[in-house]
Protein backbone atom coordinates (compact mmCIF):
# COMPACT_ATOMS: atom_id res chain seq x y z
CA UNK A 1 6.84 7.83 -14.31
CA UNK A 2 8.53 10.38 -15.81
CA UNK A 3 10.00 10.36 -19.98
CA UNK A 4 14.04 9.45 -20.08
CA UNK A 5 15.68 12.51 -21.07
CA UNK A 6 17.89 12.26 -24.10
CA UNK A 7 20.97 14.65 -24.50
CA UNK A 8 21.41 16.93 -27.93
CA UNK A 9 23.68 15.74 -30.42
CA UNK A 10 26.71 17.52 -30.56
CA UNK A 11 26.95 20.45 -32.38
CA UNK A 12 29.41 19.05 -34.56
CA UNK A 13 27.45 15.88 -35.45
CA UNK A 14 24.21 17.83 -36.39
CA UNK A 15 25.82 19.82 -38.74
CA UNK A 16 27.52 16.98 -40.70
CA UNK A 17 31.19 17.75 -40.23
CA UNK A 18 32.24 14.36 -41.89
CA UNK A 19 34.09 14.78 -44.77
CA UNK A 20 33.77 12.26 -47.79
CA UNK A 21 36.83 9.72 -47.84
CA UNK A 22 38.77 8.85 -51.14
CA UNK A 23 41.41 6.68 -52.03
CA UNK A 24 43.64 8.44 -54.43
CA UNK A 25 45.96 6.37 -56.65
CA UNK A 26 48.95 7.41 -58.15
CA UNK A 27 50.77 5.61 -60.42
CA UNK A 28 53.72 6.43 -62.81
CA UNK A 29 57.39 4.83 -63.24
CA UNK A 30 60.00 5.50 -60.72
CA UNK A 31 60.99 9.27 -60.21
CA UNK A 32 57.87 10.26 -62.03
CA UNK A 33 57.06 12.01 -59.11
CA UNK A 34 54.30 10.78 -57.87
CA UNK A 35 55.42 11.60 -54.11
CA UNK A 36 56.58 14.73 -54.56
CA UNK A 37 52.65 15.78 -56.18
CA UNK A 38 51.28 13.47 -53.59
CA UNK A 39 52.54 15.43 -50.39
CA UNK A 40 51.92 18.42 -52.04
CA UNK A 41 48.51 17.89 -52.06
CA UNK A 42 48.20 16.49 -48.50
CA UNK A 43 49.84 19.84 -47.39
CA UNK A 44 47.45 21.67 -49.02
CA UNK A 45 44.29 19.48 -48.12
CA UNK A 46 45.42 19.28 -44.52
CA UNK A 47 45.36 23.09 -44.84
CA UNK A 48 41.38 23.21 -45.91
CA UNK A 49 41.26 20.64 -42.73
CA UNK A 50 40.41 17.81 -44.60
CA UNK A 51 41.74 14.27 -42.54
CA UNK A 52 44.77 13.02 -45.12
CA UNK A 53 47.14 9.86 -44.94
CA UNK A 54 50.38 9.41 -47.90
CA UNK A 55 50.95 5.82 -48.22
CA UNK A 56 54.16 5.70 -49.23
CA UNK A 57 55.38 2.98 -51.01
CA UNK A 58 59.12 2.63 -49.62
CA UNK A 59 57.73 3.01 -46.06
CA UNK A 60 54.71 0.52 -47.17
CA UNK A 61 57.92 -2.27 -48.13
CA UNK A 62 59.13 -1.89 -44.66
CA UNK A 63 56.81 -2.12 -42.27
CA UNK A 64 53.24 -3.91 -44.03
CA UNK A 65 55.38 -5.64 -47.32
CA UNK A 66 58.86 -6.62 -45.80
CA UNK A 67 59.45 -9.87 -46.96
CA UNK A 68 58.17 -9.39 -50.56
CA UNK A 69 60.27 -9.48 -53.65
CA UNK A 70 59.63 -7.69 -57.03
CA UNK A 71 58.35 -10.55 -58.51
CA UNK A 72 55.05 -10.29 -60.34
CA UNK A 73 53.22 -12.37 -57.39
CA UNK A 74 54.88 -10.15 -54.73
CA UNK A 75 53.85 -7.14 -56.60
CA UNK A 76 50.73 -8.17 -56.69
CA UNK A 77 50.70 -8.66 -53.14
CA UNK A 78 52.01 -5.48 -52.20
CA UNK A 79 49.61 -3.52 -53.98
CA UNK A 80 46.27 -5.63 -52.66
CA UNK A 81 47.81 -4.61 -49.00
CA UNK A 82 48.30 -1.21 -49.82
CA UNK A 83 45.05 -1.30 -51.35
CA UNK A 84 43.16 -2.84 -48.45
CA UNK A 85 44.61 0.03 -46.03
CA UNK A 86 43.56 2.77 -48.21
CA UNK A 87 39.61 1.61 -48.85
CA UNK A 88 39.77 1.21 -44.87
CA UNK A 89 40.70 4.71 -44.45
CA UNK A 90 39.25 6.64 -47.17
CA UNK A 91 35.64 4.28 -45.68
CA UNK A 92 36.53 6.09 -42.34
CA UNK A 93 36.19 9.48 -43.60
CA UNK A 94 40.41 9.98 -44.58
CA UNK A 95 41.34 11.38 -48.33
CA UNK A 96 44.27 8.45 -49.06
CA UNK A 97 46.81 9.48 -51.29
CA UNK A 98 48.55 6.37 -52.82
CA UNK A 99 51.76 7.56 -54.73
CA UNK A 100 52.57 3.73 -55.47
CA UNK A 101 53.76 2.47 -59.25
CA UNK A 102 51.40 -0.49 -59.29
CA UNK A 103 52.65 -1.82 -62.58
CA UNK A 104 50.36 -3.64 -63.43
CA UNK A 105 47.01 -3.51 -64.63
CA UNK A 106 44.84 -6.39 -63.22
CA UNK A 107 46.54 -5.14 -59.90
CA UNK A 108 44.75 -1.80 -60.36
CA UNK A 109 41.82 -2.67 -60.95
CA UNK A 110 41.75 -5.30 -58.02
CA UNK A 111 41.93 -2.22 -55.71
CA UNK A 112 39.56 -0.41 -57.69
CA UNK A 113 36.83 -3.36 -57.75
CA UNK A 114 37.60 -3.41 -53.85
CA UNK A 115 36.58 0.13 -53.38
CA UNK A 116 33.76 0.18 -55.82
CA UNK A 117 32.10 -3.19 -53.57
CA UNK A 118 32.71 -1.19 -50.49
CA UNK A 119 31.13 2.08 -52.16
CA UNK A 120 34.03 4.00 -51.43
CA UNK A 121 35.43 6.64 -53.96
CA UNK A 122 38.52 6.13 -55.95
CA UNK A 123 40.20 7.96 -58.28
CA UNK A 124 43.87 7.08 -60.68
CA UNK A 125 45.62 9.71 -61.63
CA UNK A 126 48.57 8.30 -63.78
CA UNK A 127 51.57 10.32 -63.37
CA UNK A 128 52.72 10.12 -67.08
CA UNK A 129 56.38 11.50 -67.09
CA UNK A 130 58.35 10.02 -70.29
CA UNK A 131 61.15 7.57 -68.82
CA UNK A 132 63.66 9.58 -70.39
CA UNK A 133 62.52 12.21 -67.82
CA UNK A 134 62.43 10.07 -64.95
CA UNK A 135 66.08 8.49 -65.89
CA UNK A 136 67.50 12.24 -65.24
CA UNK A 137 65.43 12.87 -62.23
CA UNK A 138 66.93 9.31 -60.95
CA UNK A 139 65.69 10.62 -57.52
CA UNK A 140 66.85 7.30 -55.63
CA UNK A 141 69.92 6.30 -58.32
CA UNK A 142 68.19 3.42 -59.51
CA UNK A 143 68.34 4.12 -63.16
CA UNK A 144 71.82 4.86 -62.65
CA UNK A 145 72.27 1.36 -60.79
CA UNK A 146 70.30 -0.48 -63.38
CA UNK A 147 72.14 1.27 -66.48
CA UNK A 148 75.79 -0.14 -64.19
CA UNK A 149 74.12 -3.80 -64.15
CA UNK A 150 73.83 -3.59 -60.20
CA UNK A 151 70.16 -4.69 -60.34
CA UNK A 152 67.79 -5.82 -62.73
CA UNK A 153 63.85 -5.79 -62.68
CA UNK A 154 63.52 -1.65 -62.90
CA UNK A 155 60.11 -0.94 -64.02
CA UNK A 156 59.74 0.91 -67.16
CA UNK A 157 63.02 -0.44 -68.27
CA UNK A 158 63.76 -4.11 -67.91
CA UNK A 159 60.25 -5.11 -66.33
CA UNK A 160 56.84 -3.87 -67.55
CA UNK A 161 54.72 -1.08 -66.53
CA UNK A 162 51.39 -1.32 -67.90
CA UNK A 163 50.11 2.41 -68.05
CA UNK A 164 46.54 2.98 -67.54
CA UNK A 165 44.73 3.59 -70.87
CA UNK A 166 41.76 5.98 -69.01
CA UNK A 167 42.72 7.21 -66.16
CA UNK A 168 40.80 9.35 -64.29
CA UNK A 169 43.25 11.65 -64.51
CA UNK A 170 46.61 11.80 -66.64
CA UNK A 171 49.54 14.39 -65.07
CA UNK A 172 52.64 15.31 -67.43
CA UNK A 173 54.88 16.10 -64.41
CA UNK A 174 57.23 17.18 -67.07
CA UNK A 175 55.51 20.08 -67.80
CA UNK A 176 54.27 21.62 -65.41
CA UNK A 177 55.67 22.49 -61.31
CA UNK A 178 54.82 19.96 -58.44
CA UNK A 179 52.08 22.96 -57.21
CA UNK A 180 50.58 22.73 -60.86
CA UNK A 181 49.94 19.31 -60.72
CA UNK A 182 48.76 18.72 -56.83
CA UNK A 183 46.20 21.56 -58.17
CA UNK A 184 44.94 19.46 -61.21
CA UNK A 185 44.24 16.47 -58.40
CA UNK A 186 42.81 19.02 -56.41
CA UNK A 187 40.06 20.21 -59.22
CA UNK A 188 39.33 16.61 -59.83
CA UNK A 189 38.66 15.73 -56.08
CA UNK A 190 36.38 18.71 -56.34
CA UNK A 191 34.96 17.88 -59.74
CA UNK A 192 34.31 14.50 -57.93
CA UNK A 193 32.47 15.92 -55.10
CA UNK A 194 35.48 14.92 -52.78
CA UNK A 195 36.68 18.26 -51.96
């Protein structure tokens, strides 16, 4: 009786092709712009051909949070679901960028206790643009609304954001261009091993 043959691994598997997944969090007050870095930086890691997902946290309320106030339970909630899809994708191998304001702290560091069980690398990068900024930028009007008394519960302003006293990594959007700071998440990934 002859030996089974076995077929060669593909090429691509013996050479490790797998990139490292990360989950990386960024958190600020509104029209910090934590977006606006965060798809800058997807652009450019897509372009090095790294796998990247931007969980965006208006498309995150409408289709995996709908339902869910601003309360600080419902906050809460949103940010454990948006932190249970990004450890599952950054596990698979998928660099998760996270521009989300997560204000508050024990919310955080739920997500980062998750990732740190699983073995799965995270990173925070607080996006630390002054609210005086972020009231000019007013990229969706909701300073502007709040200021006219057409909602209440803006974070940063009439509800609390709870800034992260050591993040990994602290941006001052403020100074610097949107390519400036996707860069400085860029040398940290690579710092980290991640890139």
């Amino acid at each position: 009786m002859t030996e089974p043959q076995v077929a060669p691994a593909p090429h691509d598997v013996t050479e490790k092709h797998v990139t490292t997944g990360a989950t990386i969090w960024l958190t600020g007050l509104p029209s910090a712009g934590k977006t606006t870095i965060a798809f800058e930086l997807a652009e450019k890691l897509r372009g090095e051909g790294q796998r990247v997902e931007v969980l965006d946290g208006d498309e995150i309320r409408e289709f995996l949070s709908a339902g869910l106030g601003f309360s600080r339970e419902d906050r809460h909630t949103n940010v454990q679901r948006i932190g249970f899809v990004a450890e599952l994708l950054a596990r698979n191998g998928v660099k998760v960028l996270v521009p989300v304001i997560a204000p508050f702290t024990d919310s955080r560091e739920a997500v980062r206790k998750r990732h740190q069980t699983a073995g799965t690398p995270y990173l925070e990068v607080h996006v630390a643009t002054p609210v005086e900024v972020c009231s000019v930028r007013d990229v969706k009007g909701l300073y502007a609304k709040q200021a006219a008394g057409e909602i209440s519960g803006l974070t940063g302003v009439d509800d609390p954001y709870e800034a992260p006293e050591s993040p990994d990594l602290r941006i001052e959007s403020q100074n610097q261009t949107v390519q400036e700071s996707a860069a400085a998440v860029r040398a940290l990934l690579i710092e980290r091993g991640l890139a």
